[in-house]
C-alpha atoms as a PDB file:
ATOM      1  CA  UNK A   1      29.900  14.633  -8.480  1.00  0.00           C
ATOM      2  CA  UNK A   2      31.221  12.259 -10.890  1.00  0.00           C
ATOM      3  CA  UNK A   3      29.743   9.808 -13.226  1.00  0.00           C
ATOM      4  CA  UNK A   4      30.501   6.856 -11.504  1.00  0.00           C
ATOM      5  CA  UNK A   5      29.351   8.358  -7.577  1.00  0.00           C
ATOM      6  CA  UNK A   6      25.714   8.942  -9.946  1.00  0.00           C
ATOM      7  CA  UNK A   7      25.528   5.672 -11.197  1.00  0.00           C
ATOM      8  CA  UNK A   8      26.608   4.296  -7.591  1.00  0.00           C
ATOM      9  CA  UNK A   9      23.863   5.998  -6.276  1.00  0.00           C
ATOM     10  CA  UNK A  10      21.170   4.767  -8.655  1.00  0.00           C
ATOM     11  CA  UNK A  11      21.901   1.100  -8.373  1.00  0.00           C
ATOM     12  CA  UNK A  12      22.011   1.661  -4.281  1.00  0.00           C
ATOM     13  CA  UNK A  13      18.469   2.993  -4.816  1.00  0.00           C
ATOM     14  CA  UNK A  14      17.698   0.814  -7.575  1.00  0.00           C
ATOM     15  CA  UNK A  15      18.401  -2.323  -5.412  1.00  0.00           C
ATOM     16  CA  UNK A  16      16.744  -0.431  -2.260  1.00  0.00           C
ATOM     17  CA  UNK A  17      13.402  -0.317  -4.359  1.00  0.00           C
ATOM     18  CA  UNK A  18      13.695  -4.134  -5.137  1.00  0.00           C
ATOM     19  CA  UNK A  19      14.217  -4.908  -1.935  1.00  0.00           C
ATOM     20  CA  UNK A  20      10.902  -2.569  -0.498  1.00  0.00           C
ATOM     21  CA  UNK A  21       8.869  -4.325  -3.417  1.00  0.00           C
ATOM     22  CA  UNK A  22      10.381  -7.695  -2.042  1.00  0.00           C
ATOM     23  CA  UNK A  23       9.329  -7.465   1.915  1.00  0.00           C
ATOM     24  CA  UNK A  24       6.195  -5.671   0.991  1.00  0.00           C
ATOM     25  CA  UNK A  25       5.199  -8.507  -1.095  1.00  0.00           C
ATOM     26  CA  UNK A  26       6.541 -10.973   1.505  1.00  0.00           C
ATOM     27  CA  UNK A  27       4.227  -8.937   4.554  1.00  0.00           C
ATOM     28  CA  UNK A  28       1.372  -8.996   1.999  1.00  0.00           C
ATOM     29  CA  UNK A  29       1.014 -12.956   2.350  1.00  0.00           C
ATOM     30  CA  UNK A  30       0.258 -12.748   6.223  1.00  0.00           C
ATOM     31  CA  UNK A  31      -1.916  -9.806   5.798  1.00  0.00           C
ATOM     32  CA  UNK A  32      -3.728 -10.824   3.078  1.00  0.00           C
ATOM     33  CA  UNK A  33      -4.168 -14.374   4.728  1.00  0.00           C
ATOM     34  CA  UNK A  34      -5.151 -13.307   7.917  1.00  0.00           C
ATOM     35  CA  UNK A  35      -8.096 -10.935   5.726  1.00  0.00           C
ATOM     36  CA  UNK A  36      -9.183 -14.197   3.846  1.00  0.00           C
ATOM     37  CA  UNK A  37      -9.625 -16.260   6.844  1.00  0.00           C
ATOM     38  CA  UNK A  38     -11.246 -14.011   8.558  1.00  0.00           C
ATOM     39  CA  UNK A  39     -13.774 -13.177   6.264  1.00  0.00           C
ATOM     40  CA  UNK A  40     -14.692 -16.829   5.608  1.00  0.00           C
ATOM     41  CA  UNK A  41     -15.094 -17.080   9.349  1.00  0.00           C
ATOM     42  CA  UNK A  42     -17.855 -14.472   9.644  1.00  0.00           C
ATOM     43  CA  UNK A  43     -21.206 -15.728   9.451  1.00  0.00           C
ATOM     44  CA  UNK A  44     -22.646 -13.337   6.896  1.00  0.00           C
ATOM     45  CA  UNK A  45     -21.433 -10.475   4.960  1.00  0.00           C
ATOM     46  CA  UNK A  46     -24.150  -8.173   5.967  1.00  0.00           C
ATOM     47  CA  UNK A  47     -23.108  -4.820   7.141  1.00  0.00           C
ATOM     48  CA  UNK A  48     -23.871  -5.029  10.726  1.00  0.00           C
ATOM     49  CA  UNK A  49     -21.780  -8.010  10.583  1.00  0.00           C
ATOM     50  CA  UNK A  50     -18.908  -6.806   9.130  1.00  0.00           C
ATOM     51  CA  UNK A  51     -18.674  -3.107  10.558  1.00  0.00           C
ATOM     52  CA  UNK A  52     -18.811  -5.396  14.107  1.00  0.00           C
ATOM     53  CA  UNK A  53     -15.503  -7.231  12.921  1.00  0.00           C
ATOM     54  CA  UNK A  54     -13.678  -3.913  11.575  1.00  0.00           C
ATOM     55  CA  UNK A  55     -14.710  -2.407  14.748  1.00  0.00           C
ATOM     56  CA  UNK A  56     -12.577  -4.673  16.728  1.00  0.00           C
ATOM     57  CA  UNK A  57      -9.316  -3.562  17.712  1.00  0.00           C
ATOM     58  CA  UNK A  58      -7.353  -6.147  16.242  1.00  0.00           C
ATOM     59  CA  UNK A  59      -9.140  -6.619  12.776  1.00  0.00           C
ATOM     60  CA  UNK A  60      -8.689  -2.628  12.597  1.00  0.00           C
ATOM     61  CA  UNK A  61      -5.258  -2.713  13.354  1.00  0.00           C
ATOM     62  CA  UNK A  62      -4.714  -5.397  10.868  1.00  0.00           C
ATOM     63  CA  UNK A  63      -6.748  -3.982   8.146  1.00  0.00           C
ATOM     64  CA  UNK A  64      -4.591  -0.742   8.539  1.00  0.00           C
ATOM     65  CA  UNK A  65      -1.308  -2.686   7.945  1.00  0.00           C
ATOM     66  CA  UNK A  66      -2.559  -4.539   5.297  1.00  0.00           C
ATOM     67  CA  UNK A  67      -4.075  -0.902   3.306  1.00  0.00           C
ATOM     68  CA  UNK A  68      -0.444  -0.048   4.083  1.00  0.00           C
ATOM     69  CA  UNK A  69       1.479  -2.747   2.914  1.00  0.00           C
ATOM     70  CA  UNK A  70      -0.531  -2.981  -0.309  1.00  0.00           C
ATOM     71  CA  UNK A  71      -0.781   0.686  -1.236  1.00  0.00           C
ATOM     72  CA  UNK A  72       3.047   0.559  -0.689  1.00  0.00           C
ATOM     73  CA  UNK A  73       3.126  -2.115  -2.687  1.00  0.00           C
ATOM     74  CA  UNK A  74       1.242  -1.018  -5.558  1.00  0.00           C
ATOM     75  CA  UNK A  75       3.280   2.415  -5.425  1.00  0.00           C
ATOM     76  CA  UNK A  76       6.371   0.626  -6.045  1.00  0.00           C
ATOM     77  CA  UNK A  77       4.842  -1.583  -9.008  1.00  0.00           C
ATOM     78  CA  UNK A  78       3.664   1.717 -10.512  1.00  0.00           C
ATOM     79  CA  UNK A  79       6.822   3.610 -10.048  1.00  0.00           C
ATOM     80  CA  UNK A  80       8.557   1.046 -12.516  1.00  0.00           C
ATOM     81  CA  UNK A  81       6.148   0.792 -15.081  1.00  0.00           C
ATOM     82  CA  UNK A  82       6.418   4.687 -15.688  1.00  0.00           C
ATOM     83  CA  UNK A  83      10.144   4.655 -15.115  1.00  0.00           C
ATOM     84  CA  UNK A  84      10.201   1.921 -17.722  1.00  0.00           C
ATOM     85  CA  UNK A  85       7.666   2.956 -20.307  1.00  0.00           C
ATOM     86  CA  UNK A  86       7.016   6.751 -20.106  1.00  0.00           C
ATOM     87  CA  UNK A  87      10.002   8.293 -22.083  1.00  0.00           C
ATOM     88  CA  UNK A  88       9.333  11.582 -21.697  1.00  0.00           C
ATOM     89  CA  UNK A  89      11.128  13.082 -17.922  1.00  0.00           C
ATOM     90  CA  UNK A  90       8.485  15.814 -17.488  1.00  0.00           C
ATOM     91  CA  UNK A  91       5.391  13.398 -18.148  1.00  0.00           C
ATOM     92  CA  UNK A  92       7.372  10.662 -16.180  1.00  0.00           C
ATOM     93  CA  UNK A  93       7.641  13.208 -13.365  1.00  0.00           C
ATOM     94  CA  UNK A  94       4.534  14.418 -13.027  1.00  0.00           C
ATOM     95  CA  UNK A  95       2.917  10.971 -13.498  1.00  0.00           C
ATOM     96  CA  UNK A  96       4.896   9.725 -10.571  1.00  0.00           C
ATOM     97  CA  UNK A  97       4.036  13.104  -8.366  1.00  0.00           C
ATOM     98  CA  UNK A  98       0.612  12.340  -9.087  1.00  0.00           C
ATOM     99  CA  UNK A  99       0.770   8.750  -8.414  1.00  0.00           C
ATOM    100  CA  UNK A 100       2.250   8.838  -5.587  1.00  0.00           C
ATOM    101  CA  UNK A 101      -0.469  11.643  -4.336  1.00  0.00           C
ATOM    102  CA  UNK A 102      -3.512   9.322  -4.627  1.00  0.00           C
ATOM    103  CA  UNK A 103      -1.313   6.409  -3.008  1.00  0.00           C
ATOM    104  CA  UNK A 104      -1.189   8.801   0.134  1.00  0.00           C
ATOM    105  CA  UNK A 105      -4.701  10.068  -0.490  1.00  0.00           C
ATOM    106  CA  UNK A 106      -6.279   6.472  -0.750  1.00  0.00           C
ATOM    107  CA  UNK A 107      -4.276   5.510   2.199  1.00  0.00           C
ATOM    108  CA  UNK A 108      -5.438   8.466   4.523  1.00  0.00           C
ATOM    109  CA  UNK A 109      -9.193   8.184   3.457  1.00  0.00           C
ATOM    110  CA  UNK A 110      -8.814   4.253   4.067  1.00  0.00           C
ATOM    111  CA  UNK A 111      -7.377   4.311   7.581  1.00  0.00           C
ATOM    112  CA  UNK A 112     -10.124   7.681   8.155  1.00  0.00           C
ATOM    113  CA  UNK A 113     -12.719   4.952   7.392  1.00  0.00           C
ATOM    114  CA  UNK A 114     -11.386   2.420   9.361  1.00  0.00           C
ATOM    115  CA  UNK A 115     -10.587   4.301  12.753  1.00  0.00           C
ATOM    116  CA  UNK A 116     -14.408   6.246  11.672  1.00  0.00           C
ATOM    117  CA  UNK A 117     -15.766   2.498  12.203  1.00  0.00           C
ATOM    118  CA  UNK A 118     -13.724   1.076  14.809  1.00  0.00           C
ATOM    119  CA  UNK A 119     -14.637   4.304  17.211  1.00  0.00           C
ATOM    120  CA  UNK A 120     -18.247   3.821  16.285  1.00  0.00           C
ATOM    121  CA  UNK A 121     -18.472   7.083  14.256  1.00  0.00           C
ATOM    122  CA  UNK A 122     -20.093   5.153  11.014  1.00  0.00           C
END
């Protein structure tokens, strides 16, 4: 593979990246939106109250998305700060393996929690 093929093939993933960070960010202002608004229209915080809200279909499906979009999100954000300011490949490597294993792990115990509420198993 030659030099130039490489380099085509990190600025096609270089500009895929900044376009994932892009229309993650963009879903993010819906989602996030939608979370505010709805939590200002509950009429207390109290547990009861709020497990009743995640437990609806709709407000779980939503909450989902939006653990989704902004774990995504965030793993993107992360990925460039190491690219950019860990020097070191191995270290950069294994900081992005790990990373991008408690991304996956946050995201599996968050959507656990929510489908554990919305199907009354809290």
């Amino acid at each position: 593979m030659s030099l130039q093929s490489m380099l085509g093939i990190a600025v096609e993933g270089a500009t895929m990246h900044w376009w994932a960070q892009r229309v993650s960010a963009i879903a993010l202002i819906p989602l996030t939106l939608w979370f505010a608004l709805s939590l200002l229209g509950l009429e207390s915080f109290a547990h009861e109250v709020v497990v009743a809200w995640t437990a609806e279909t709709f407000n779980g499906v939503m909450l989902i998305l939006l653990l989704i979009a902004t774990l995504y999100h965030s793993l993107l954000g992360v990925q460039v700060i190491l690219e950019d300011y860990v020097q070191d490949i191995r270290i950069r490597a294994a900081s992005m393996t790990f990373s991008k294993l408690v991304h996956v792990a946050l995201g599996l115990a968050g959507i656990a929690a929510i489908i554990s509420i919305s199907s009354g198993a809290s």
